[in-house]
Protein backbone atom coordinates (compact mmCIF):
# COMPACT_ATOMS: atom_id res chain seq x y z
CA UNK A 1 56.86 89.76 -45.74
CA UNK A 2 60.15 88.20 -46.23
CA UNK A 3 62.52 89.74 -48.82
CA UNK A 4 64.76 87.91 -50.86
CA UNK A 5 68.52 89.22 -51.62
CA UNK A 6 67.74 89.33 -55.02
CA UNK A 7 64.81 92.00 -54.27
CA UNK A 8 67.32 93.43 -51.41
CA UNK A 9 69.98 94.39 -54.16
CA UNK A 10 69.39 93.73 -58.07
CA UNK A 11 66.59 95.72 -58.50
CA UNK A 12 67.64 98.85 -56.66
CA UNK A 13 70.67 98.47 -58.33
CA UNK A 14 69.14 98.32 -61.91
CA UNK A 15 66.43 101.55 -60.70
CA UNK A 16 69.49 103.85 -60.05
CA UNK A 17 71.76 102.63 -62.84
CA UNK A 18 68.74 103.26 -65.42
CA UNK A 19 68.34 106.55 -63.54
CA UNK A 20 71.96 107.05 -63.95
CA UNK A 21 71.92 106.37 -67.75
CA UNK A 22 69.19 109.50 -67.54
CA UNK A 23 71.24 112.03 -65.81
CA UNK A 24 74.48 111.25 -67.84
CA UNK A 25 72.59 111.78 -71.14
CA UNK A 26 71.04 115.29 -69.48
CA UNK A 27 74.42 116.34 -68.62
CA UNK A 28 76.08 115.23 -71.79
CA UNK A 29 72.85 117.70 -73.73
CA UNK A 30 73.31 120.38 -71.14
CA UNK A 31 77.14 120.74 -71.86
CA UNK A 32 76.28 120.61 -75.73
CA UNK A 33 73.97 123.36 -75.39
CA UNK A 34 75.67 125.69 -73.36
CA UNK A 35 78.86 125.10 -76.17
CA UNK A 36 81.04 122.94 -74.19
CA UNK A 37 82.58 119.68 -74.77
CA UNK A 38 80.35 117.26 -72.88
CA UNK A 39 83.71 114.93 -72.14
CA UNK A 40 85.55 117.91 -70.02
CA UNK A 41 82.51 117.29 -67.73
CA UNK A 42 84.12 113.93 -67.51
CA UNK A 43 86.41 115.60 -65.24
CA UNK A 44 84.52 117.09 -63.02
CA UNK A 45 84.37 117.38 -59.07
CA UNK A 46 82.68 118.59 -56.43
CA UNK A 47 85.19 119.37 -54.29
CA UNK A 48 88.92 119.41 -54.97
CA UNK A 49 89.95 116.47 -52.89
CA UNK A 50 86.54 114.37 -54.09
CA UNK A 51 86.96 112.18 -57.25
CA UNK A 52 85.79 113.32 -60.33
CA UNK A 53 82.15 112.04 -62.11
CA UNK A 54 84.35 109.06 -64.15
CA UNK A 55 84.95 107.59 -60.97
CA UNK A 56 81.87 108.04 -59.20
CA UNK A 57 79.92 106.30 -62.43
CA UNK A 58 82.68 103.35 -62.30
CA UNK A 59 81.57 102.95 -58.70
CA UNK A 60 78.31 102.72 -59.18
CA UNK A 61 78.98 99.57 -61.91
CA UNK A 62 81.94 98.68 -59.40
CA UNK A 63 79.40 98.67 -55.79
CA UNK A 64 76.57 96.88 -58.35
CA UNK A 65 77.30 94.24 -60.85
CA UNK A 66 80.87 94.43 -59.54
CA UNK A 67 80.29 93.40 -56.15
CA UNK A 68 77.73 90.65 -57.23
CA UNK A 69 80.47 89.11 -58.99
CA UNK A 70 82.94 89.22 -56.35
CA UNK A 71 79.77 87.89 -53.70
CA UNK A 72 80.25 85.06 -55.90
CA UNK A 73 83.68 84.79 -56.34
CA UNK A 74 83.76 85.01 -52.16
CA UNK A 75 86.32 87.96 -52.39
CA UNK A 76 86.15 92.40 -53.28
CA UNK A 77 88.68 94.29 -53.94
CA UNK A 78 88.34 97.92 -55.02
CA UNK A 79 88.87 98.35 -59.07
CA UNK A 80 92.21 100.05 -59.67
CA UNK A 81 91.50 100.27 -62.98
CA UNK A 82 91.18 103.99 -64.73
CA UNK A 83 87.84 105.71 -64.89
CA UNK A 84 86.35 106.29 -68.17
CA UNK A 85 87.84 109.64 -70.18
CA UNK A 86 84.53 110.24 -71.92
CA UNK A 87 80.19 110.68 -72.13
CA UNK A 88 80.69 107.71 -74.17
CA UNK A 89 82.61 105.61 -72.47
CA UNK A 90 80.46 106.45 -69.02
CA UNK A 91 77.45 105.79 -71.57
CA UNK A 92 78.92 102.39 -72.20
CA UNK A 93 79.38 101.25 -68.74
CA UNK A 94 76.29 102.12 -67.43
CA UNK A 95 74.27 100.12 -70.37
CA UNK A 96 77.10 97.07 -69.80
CA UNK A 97 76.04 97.33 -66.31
CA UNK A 98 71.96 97.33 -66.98
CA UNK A 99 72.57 94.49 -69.53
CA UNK A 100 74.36 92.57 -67.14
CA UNK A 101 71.98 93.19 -63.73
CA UNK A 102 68.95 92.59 -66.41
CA UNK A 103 70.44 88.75 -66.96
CA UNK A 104 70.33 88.02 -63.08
CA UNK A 105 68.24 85.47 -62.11
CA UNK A 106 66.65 85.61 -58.47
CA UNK A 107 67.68 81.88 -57.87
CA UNK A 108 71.41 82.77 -58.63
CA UNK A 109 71.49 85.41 -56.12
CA UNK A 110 70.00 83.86 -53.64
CA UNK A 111 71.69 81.40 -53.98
CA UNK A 112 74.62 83.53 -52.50
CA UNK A 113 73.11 83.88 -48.91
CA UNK A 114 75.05 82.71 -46.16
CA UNK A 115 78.49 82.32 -48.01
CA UNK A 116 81.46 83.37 -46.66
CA UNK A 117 82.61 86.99 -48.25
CA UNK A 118 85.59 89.22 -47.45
CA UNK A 119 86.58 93.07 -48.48
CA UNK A 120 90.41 92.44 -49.19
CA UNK A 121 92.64 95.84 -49.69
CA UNK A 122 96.36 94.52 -49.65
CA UNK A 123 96.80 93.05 -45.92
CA UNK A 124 93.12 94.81 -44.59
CA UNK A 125 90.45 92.05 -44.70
CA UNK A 126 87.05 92.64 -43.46
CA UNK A 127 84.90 89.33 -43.23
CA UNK A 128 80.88 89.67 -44.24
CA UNK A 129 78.32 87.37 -45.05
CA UNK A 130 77.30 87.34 -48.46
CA UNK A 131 74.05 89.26 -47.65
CA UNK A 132 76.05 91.47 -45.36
CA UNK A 133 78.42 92.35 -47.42
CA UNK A 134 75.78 93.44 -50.34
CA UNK A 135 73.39 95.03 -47.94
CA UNK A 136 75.68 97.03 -45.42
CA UNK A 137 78.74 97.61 -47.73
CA UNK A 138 78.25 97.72 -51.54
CA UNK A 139 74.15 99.29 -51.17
CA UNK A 140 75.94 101.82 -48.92
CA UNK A 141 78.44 102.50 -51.22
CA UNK A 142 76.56 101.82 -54.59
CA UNK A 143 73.91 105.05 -53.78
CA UNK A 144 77.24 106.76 -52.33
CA UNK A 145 78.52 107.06 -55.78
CA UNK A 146 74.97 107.75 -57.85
CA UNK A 147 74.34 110.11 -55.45
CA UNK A 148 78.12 112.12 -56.11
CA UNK A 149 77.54 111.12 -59.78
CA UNK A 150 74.42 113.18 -59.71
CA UNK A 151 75.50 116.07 -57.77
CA UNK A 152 78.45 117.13 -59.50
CA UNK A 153 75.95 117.09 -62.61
CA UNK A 154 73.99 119.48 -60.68
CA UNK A 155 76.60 121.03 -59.48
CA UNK A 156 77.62 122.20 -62.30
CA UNK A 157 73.95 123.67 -63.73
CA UNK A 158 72.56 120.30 -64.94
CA UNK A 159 68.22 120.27 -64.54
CA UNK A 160 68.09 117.51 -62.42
CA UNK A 161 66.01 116.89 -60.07
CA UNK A 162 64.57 114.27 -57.51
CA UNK A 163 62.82 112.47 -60.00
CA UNK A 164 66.22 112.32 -62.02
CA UNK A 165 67.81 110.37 -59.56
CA UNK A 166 65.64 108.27 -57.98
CA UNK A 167 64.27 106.94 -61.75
CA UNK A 168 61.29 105.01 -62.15
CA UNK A 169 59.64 103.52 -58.97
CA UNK A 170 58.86 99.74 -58.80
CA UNK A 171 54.91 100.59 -58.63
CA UNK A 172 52.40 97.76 -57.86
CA UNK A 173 50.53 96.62 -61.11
């Protein structure tokens, strides 16, 4: 069975990020009911030295529809930019980023297959295929971050569970 890089990447990437949108709004209801203020989850960490659940969820948009972009462009660079400061903001991206991985077309992706790619952080370079670059260094990344996202969620006494995370399975119909 040969698998396109559209069905390597897009749809995993739209599976988590749905699941995603699932665990924020549990951890946003979980906050309200135990009478905090769901945005100082926002904040959040597991560790003191990790990065905090705003930047994990901008990752996740960053290592998804973010790195299709720059497959396509021929060149990533990690987003500098500042996390979201709130549920809704986190809310925002993550539906921006279903909307966006929704509008992919298979042809367009695969279309990207065998193009020249490079990581690019200041004078560091790292050269990839397109389909390299996707498949052993955004997917790597990409579940890095939903899997932090999640775990500082649960973490911090959020009901999650496996089925939280891994969202709805791609069943045969």
């Amino acid at each position: 069975m040969a698998l396109s890089l559209y069905e390597a990447t897009v749809p995993s990437f739209a599976q988590l990020v749905e699941a995603l949108a699932g665990v924020l709004q549990k951890g946003e209801a979980h906050a309200l009911e135990k009478g905090m203020r769901p945005d100082d989850c926002v904040g959040a960490r597991l560790f003191s030295d990790m990065a905090p659940l705003s930047f994990q969820v901008k990752q996740t948009a960053h290592h998804s529809v973010g790195a299709i972009e720059a497959t396509k462009k021929g060149v990533f660079s990690p987003d500098l930019t500042p996390p979201p400061e709130t549920f809704a903001e986190l809310q925002a991206a993550v539906s921006d980023t279903l909307a966006t991985l929704a509008a992919y077309k298979p042809a367009d992706i695969n279309a990207l297959e065998g193009r020249d790619m490079r990581f690019q952080l200041g004078e560091r370079v790292m050269p990839f295929t397109a389909e390299n670059f996707l498949l052993s260094f955004s997917l790597p990344n990409f579940y890095f971050h939903a899997t932090t996202a999640y775990d500082i969620l649960r973490h911090n006494g959020v009901a999650l569970g496996k089925r939280d995370f891994m969202g709805k399975p791609r069943l045969k119909l």
